[in-house]
Structures are given as structure tokens and as C-alpha cells.
Protein backbone atom coordinates (compact mmCIF):
# COMPACT_ATOMS: atom_id res chain seq x y z
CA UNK A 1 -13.04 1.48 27.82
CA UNK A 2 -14.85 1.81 24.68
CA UNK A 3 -16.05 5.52 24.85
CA UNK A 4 -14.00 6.95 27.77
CA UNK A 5 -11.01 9.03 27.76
CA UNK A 6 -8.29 7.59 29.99
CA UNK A 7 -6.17 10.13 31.54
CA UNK A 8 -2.98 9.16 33.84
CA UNK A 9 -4.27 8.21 36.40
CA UNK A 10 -7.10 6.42 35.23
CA UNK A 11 -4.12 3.83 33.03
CA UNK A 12 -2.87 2.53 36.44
CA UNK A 13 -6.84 1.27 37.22
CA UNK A 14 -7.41 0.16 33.68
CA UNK A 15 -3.88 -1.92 33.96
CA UNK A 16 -4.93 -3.55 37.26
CA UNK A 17 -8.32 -4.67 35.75
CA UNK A 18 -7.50 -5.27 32.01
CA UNK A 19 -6.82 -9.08 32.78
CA UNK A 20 -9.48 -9.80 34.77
CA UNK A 21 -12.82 -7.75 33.21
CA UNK A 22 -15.30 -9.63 31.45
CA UNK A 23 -15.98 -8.43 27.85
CA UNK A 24 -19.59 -8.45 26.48
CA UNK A 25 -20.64 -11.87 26.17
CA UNK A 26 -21.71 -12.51 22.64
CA UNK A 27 -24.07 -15.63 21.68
CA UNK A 28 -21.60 -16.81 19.58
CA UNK A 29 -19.73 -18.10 22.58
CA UNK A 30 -22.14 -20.46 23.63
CA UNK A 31 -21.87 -21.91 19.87
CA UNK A 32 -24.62 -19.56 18.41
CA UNK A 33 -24.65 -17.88 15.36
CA UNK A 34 -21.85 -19.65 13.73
CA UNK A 35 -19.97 -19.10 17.07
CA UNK A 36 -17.08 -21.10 18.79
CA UNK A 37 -18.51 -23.50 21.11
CA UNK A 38 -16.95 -24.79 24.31
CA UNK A 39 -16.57 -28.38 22.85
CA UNK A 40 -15.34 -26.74 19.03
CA UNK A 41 -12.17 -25.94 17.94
CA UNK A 42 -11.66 -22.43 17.29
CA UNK A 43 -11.34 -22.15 13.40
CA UNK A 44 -7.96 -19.75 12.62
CA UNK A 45 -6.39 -18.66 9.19
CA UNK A 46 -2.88 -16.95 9.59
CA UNK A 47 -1.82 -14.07 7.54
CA UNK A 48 1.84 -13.39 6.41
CA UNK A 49 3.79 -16.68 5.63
CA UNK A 50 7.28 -15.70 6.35
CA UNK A 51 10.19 -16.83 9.09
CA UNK A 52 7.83 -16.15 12.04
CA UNK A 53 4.98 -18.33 10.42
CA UNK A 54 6.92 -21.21 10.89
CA UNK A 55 6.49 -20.54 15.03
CA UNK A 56 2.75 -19.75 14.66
CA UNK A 57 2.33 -22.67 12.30
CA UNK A 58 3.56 -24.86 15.39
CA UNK A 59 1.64 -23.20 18.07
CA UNK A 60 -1.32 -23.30 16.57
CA UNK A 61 -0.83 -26.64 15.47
CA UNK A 62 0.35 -27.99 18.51
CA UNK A 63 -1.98 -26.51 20.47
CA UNK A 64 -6.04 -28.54 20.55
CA UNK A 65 -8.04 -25.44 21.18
CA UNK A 66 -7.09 -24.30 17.80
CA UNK A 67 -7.91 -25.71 14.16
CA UNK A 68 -5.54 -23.82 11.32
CA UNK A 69 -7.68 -24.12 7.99
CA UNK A 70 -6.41 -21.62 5.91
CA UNK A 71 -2.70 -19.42 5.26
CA UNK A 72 -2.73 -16.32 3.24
CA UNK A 73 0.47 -14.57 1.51
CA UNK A 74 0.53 -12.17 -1.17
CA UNK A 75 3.32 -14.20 -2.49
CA UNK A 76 2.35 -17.70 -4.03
CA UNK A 77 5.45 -19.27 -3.04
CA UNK A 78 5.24 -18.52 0.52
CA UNK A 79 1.45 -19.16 0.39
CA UNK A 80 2.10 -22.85 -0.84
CA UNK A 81 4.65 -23.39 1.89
CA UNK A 82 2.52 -22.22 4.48
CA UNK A 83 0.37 -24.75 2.91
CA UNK A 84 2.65 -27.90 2.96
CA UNK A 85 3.64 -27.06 6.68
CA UNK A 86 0.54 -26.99 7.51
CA UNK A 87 -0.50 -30.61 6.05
CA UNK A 88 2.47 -31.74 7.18
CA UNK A 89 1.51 -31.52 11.03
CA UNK A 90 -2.17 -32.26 10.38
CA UNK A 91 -1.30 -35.86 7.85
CA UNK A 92 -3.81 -34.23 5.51
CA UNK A 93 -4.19 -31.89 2.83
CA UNK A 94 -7.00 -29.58 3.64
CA UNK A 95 -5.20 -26.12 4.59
CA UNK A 96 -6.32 -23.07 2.00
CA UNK A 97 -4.55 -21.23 0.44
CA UNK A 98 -5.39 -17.19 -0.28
CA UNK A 99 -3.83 -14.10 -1.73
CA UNK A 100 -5.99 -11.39 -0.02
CA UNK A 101 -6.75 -11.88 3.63
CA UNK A 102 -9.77 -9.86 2.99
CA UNK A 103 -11.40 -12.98 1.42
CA UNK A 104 -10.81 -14.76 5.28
CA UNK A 105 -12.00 -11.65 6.52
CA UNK A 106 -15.40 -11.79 4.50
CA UNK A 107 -15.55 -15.63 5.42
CA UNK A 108 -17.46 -16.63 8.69
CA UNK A 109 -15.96 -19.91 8.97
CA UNK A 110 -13.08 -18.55 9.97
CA UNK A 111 -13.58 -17.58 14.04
CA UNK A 112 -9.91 -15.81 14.41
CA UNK A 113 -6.86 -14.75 12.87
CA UNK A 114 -3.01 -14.80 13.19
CA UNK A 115 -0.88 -11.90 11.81
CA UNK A 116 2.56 -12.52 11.48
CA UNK A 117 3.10 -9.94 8.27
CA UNK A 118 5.97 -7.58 8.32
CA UNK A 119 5.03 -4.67 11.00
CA UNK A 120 3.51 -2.12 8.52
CA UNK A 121 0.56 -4.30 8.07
CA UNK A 122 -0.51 -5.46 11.39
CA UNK A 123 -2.46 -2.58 12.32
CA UNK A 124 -4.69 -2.27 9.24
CA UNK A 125 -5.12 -6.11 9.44
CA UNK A 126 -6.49 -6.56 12.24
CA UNK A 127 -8.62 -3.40 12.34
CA UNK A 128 -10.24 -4.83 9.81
CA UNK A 129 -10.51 -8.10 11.04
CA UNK A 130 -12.25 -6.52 14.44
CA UNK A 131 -14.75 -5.05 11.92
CA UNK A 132 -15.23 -8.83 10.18
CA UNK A 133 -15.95 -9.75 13.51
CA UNK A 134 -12.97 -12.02 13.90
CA UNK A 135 -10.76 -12.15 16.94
CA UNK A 136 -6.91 -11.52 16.02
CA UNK A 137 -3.61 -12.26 17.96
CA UNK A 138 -0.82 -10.21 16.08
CA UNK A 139 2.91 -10.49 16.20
CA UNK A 140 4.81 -7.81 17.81
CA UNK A 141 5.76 -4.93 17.37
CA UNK A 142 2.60 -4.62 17.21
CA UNK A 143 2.11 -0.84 15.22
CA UNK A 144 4.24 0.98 12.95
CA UNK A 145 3.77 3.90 14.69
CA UNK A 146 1.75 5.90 17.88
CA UNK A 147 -1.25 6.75 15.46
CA UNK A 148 -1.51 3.39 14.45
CA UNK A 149 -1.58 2.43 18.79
CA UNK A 150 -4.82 4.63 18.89
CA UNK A 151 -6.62 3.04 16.49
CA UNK A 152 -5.80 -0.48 16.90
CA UNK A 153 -6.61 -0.47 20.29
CA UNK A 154 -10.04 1.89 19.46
CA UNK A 155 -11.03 -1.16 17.14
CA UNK A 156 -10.44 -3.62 19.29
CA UNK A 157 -12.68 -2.27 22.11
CA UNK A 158 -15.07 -0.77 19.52
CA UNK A 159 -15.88 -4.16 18.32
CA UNK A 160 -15.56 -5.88 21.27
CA UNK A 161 -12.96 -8.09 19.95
CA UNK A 162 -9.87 -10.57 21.99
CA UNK A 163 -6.60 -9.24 20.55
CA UNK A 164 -3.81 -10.33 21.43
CA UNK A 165 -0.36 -9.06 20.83
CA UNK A 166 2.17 -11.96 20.35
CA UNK A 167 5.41 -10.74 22.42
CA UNK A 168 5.37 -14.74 24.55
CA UNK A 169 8.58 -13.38 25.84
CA UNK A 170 7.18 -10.87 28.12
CA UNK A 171 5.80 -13.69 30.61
CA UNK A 172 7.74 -16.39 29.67
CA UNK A 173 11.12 -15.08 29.54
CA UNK A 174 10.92 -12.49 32.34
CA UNK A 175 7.43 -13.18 33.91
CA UNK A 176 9.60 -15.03 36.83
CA UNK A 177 10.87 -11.17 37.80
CA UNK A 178 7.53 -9.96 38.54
CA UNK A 179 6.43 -10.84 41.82
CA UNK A 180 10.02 -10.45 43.13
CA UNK A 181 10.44 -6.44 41.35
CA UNK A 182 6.53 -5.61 42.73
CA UNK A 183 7.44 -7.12 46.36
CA UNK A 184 9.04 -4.32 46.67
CA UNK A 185 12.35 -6.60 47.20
CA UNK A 186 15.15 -3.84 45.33
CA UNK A 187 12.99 -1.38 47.44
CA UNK A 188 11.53 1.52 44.75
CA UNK A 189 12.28 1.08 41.44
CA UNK A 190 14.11 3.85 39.96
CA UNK A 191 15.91 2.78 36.65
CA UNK A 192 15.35 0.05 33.78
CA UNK A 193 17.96 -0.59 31.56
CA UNK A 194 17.34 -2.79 27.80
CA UNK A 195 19.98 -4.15 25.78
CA UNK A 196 18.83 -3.65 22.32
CA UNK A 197 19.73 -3.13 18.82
CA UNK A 198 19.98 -0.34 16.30
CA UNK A 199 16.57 2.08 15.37
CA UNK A 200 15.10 1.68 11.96
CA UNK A 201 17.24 3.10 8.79
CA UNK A 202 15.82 4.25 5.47
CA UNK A 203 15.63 1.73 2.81
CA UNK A 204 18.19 2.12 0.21
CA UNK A 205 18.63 -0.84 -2.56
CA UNK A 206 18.90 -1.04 -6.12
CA UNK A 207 15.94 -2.62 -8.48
CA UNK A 208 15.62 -6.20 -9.21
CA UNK A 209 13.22 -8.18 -10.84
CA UNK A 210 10.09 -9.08 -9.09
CA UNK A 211 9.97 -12.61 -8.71
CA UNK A 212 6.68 -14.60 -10.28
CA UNK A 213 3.67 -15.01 -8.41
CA UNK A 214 4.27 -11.63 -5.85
CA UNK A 215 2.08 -8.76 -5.72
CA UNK A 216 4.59 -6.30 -5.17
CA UNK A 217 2.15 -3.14 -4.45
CA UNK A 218 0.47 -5.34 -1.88
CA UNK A 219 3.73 -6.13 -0.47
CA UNK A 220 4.20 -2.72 -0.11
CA UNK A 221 0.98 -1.80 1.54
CA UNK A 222 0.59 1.72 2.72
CA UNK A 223 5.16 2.01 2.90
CA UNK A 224 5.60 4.50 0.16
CA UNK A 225 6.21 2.99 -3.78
CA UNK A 226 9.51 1.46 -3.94
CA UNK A 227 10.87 -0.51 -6.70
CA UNK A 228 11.42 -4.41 -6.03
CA UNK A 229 14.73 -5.40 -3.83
CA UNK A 230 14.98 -9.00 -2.11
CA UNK A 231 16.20 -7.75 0.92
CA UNK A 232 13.11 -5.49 1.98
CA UNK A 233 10.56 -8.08 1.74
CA UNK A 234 13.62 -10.81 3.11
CA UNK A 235 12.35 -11.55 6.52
CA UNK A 236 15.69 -12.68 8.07
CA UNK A 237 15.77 -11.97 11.94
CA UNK A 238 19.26 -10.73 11.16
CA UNK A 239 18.40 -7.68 8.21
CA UNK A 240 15.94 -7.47 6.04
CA UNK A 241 12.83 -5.32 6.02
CA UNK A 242 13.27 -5.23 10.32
CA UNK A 243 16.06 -2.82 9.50
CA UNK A 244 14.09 -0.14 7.47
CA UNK A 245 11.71 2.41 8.84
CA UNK A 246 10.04 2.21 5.72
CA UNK A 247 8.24 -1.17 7.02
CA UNK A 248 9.85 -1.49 10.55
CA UNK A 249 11.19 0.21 13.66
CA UNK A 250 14.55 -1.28 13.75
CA UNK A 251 15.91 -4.46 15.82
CA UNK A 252 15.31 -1.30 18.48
CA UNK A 253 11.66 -1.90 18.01
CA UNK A 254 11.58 -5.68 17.32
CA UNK A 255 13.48 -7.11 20.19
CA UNK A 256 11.60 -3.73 22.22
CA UNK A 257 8.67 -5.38 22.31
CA UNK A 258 10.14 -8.39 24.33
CA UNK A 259 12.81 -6.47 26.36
CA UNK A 260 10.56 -3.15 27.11
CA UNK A 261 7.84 -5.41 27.30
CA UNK A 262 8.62 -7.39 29.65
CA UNK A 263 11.00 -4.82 32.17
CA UNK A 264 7.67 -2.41 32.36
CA UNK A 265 5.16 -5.69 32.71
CA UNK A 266 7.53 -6.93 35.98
CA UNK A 267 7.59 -3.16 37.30
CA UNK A 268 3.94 -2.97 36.64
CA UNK A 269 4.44 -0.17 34.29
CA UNK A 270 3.68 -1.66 31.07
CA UNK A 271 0.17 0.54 30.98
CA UNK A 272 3.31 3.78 30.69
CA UNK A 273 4.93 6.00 27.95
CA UNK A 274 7.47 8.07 28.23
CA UNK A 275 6.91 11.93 28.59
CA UNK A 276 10.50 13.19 28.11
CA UNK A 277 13.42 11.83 25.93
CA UNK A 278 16.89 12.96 26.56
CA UNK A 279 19.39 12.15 23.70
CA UNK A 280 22.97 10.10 24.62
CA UNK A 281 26.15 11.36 25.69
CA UNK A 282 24.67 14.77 27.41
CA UNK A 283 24.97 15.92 31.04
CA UNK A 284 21.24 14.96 31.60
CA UNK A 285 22.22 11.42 29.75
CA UNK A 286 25.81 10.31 29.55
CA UNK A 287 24.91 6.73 28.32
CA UNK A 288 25.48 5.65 24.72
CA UNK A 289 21.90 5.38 23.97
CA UNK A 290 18.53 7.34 24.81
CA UNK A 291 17.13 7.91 28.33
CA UNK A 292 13.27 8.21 28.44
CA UNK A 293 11.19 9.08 31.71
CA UNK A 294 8.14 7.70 32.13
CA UNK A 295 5.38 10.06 33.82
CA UNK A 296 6.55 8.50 37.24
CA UNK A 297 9.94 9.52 37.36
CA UNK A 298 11.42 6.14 36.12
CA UNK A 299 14.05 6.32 33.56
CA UNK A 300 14.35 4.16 31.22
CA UNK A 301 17.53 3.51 28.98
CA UNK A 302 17.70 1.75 25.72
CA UNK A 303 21.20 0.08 25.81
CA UNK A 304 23.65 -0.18 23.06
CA UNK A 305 26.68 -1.38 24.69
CA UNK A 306 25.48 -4.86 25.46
CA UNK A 307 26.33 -4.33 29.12
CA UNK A 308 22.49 -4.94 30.32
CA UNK A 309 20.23 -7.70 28.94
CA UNK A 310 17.31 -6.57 31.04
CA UNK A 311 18.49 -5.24 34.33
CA UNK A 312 15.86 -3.58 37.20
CA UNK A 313 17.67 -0.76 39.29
CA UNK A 314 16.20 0.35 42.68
CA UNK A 315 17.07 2.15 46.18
CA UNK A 316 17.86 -1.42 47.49
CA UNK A 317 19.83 -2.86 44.76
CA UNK A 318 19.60 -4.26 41.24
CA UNK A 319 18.02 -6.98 39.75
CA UNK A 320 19.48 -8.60 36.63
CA UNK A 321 17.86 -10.70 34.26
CA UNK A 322 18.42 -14.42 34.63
CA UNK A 323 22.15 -13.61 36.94
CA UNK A 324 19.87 -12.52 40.05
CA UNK A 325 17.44 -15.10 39.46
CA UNK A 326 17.60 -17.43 43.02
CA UNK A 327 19.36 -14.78 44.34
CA UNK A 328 16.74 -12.19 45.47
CA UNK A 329 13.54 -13.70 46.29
CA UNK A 330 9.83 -12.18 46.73
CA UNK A 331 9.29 -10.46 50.29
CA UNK A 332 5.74 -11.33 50.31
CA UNK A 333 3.29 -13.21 47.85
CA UNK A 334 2.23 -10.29 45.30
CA UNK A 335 -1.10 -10.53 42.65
CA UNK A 336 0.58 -10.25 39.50
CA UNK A 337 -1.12 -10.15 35.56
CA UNK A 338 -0.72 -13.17 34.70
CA UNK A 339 -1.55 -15.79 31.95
CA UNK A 340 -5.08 -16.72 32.09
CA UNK A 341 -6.57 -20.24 34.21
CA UNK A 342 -2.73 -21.03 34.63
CA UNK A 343 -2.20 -20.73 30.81
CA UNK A 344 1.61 -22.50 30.19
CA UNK A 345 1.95 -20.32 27.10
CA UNK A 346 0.67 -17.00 25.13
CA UNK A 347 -1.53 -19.48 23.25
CA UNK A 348 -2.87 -21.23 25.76
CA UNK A 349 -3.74 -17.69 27.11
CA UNK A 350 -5.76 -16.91 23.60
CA UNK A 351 -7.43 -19.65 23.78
CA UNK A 352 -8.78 -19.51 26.86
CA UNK A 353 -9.61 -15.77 26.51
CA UNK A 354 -11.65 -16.56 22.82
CA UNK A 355 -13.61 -18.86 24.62
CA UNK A 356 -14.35 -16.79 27.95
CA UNK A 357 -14.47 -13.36 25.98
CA UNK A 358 -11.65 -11.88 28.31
CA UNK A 359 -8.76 -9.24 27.20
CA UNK A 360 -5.91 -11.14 26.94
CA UNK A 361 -2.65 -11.04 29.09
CA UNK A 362 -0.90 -8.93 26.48
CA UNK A 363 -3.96 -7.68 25.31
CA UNK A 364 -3.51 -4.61 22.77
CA UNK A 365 -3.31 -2.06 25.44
CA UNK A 366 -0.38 -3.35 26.52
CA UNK A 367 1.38 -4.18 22.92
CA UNK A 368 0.35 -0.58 21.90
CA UNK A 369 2.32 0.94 24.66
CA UNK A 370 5.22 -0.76 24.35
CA UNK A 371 5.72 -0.04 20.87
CA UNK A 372 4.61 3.52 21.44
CA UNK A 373 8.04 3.43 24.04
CA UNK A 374 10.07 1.96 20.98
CA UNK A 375 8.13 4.67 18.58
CA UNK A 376 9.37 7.10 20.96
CA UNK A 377 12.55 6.32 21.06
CA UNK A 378 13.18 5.99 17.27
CA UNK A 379 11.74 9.73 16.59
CA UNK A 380 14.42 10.71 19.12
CA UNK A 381 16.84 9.26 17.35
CA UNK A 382 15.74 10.82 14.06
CA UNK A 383 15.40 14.65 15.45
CA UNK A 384 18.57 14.31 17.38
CA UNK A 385 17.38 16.84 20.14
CA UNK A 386 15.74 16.43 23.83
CA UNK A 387 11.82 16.10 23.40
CA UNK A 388 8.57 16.18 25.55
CA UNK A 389 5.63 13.70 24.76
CA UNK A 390 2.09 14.80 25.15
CA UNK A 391 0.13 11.16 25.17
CA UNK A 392 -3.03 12.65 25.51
CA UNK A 393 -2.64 15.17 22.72
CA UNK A 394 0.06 12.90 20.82
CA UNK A 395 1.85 15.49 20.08
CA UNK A 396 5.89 16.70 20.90
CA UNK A 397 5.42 20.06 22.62
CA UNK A 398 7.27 22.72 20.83
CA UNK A 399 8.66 20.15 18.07
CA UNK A 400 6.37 19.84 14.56
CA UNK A 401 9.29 18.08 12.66
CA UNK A 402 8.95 15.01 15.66
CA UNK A 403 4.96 15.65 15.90
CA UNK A 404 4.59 15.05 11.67
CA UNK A 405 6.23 11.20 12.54
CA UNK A 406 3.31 10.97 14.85
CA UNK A 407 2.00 9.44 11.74
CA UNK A 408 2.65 9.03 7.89
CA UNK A 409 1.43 9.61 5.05
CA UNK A 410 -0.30 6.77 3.68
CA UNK A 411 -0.42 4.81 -0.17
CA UNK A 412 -3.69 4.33 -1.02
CA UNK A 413 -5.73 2.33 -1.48
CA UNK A 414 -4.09 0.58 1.60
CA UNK A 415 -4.84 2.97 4.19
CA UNK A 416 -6.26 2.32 7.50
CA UNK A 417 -9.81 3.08 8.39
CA UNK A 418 -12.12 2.47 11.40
């Protein structure tokens, strides 16, 4: 997948053989060259000490395969509570303690790391870290925006890297649905509906001082110069920077990459994006939020009146998260992507993968498209008109204002490069 040009129907074969395809086996596996060997732990710094580093501090923690040696923040504060929690679960005092991840990056001790910075920084990360050499698992979403889902998965296969994107909620939460949606028990599926939250909003916020110890411009990254406000860099799972498009695509986007996720992973579309968006409360859509159509004719509906958690429509019936579960059961035994070597968690699945050089269960591919779905989505919003999506060209056909949010402009020096 490195060099060739996937059309449509060539996703459906990559999707089926993602999981299971060998990459290049590098010497380093077999504890070579500074590599992770069988017996080792695998050596991992994380990047971005905020709410969702406490979750990544415990799997990784709690999890033998891995060895966390080093947390990186471009805020001191956070940096030196990354630190703390990490001493605390290992009864010693060894973690690290960086400003720039680049340093990690330019450090072979370190065999892998974990991204859980806000969203506008994921992508360059771990390009770069692919470059370094280092494997990454990234917290979802897991791009800012479709340009960014080109080159992070281009990276990833260009350096022959395991990348991971972080969404545990696609297998764990609705993985159960799978083999009951592809048994073909709701006969053909026809609709998916998502109960979601709000697109991204630009920023708005008065000035305040910036707080000892933060590099603001890093902060920042390639978002355009802002001055300092608490509340974009807050990472509360209830506001904060999730909320602006300046850094985020909206709670759409954040709890998208779980929801979307996991519907298209159970329906076996999750290789998909959609080629037409129709905008809410029109004849072609009369629901209160938009109504995308992937290139098979499935339609796909981002929710907004909390009447659907994740529901599964077909020509035999429906399928409701969690309220059909025991209810409708598998018509046959179906092969279904799943974990790796009966992996319990997304982990567990890293791990293994790291060690075997395989593409992970929600290998980048897979995080790419979803957010691409949720990228979609959100440009609809902002145009307010119907629009057509040309994946191969990544383009809107007939629409420059939605083509230009493609991509963005980015600050220097923070833009991405592969």
C-alpha cells in the first residue's frame, strides 16, 4: 500500500486484509539494532499531558508489554504531573520529563510513542515520529482535517511504521454488533444513525495572561496566532479547545470517532467516505442533522436529537445499540477484524502488533476515514448547501469555498512535512 493508488474498489480488499498482512520485518524486532525484543519491554514516551493522559498513563502502566520512561508537555506544570503519575504507579522516580517531543523523537531509546495532544497536533506528531523511526498510537480524532488523513496514513506506510489510532470504543463498546450486523441478521443494511454533539465553532475569548512555564506559540502549533485564553488550551471533555475548529472538530468529531467508528467497523464499512452530503430539514433530508451517503448507497445520519445512540437500520429490521443486544443474534459464525491474538483491549492489540510488525486493528487507515466522515460533515455544516465529495481528487465538485477547507493554511514553523 505504500506506492499504489487505491481506487473504490480496491478499499473493500485493502479493508479485508489490513488486519491480517504482515509488514516488512525489520531486525529490530528480533532485538537488533537497538530493537524491541520478544522478552523486552517496549520503551514508550507519551506526548500531551492533559485529561486524556491520565487514561494512557494507566494503560500503559497497567499493561507489561509496555515500559513508560518519559512524558512531554509544552507546559511545565502538566509535564511535572505527568511525571508524578507516572512514579506514582511505577514506586519510583525515573519518568522524564521534556518540553519538545522532538528531543524523544531524536532519542533511540525510546521504541514508540503515545499522542494524546489536542487534535491539531496529532498528525504532524506522529509523521514525524514515523520518520524517527518510532511506532505511534494516537488519540482520536485522529486528523484535523482530510489533507492531514493523506499524509498521516502516506507516513505511516512510507516508513513502515505500527500506528495505531486510539478510538478503544470502536471494538469494545460496539465490537459485540459486528458479527450479528455482517450475518446478514437485519437483512441489507441500508441506514446508520449516530447520536452526536455539536460541529466545531470558531474560537472567540478575550486575552489573559499566559500562565508561567507555557510555551504559548507551541501550544498553538500550526492553529492560526491567537492571544492566550484558559479555555482553548482547557481540555475539559465538556468545552474547551474540543469546541473550536481552530484546534478541533467539535464534540461532532470527538465522540465521531467512537460512534462513526464503530457503526461503519460493525457494517464493515469503516474503509468508506461519504460521496454526497445533504443538509437537514430538506425534502432529500428531513432530519435535524446531516445525511451523508457513502459510495454504496448507505446513508448515514449524524443525530442531534438524542433519539439514536448508535442504531443499524436494514430491510429486516433495526438493530440498536446495547437495547437489541440478546435480542437478535448472529445467523451464522462471520470472520470479523478483530483485536489481534485475542487482544482484551486496544493496548493489548499495540502491543502485540509492535512486536509482530502487523497494522493494527484500528490501524490509521481506518482512524483517517472516520475522521474524514466527521471532516465531511463539519464542512457541510459550514457551507450550508448539498455537496459532492471526490475522495480520489479530494476535492467538492463544483464547490471551491468547501474544497479551500480541504486543508488550511498553516503557522510556520509548525507545518507538516513528509
Amino acid at each position: 500500500m505504500t506506492n499504489r493508488k487505491l481506487n473504490r474498489r480496491g478499499f473493500l480488499a485493502v479493508a479485508a486484509t489490513a488486519a491480517v498482512a504482515p509488514m516488512v520485518v525489520p531486525g529490530s524486532v528480533l532485538g537488533k539494532d537497538g530493537g524491541v525484543a520478544p522478552n523486552e519491554q517496549i520503551n514508550l514516551a507519551l506526548i500531551g499531558i492533559g485529561n486524556r493522559a491520565n487514561d494512557h498513563i494507566g494503560s500503559f502502566c497497567g499493561n507489561n508489554n509496555f515500559r513508560l520512561t518519559a512524558v512531554c508537555d509544552c507546559y511545565d506544570a502538566h509535564a511535572e504531573s505527568g511525571k508524578v503519575r507516572v512514579d506514582n504507579r511505577y514506586h519510583n522516580s525515573d519518568c522524564k520529563t521534556y518540553k519538545m517531543y522532538e528531543d524523544i523523537l531524536a532519542d533511540p531509546v525510546y521504541d514508540a510513542i503515545s499522542i494524546a495532544t489536542p487534535d491539531h497536533w496529532h498528525t504532524k506528531i506522529a509523521v514525524e515520529a514515523c520518520k524517527a523511526g518510532k511506532d505511534v498510537f494516537s488519540e482520536k480524532p485522529l486528523t484535523l482535517t482530510l489533507a492531514e488523513g493523506r499524509q498521516i496514513v502516506k507516513a505511516a506506510r512510507m516508513y513502515n511504521r505500527v500506528c495505531s489510532s486510539g478510538s478503544q470504543r470502536v471494538m469494545e463498546d460496539y465490537g459485540y454488533m459486528a458479527p450479528v450486523i455482517l450475518s446478514g441478521a437485519i437483512g441489507e443494511v441500508k441506514e446508520i444513525h449516530c447520536g452526536l454533539g455539536n460541529p466545531g465553532r470558531e474560537c472567540y475569548l478575550p486575552e489573559e495572561p499566559i500562565p508561567a512555564g507555557l510555551d504559548w506559540d507551541r501550544w498553538l502549533g500550526q492553529a492560526p496566532w491567537a492571544q492566550f485564553n484558559a479555555e482553548r488550551m482547557s481540555g475539559s471533555y465538556g468545552g474547551g479547545w474540543r469546541n473550536f475548529s481552530e484546534y478541533g472538530n467539535g464534540f461532532l468529531a470527538d465522540w465521531g470517532a467512537h460512534k462513526f467508528g464503530g457503526a461503519l467497523y460493525v457494517c464493515g464499512m469503516d474503509h468508506l467516505v461519504p460521496e454526497k452530503v445533504y443538509q437537514p430539514h430538506t425534502e432529500a433530508n428531513p432530519t435535524d442533522g446531516v445525511m451523508m451517503v457513502l459510495p454504496n448507497g448507505v446513508k448515514v445520519f449524524h443525530n442531534r436529537n438524542g433519539q439514536h445512540d448508535v442504531t443499524i437500520i436494514g430491510t429486516e429490521g433495526e438493530y440498536r445499540h446495547n437495547k437489541s443486544r440478546n435480542v437478535i443474534k448472529p445467523l451464522h459464525a462471520v470472520n470479523c477484524r478483530r483485536y489481534h491474538n485475542g487482544a482484551n483491549n486496544i493496548t493489548e492489540d499495540f502491543a502485540y502488533c509492535v512486536r509482530n510488525r502487523l497494522r493494527p486493528f484500528q490501524d490509521f487507515f481506518y482512524g483517517a476515514q472516520t475522521a474524514a466522515l466527521c471532516q465531511i460533515a463539519n464542512i457541510a455544516y459550514k457551507v450550508g448547501r448539498d455537496l459532492t465529495y471526490d475522495a480520489e481528487k479530494m476535492v467538492f465538485v463544483g464547490d471551491e469555498m468547501a474544497t479551500k477547507m480541504v486543508s488550511r493554511v498553516q503557522r510556520a514553523p509548525y507545518t507538516i512535512e513528509i
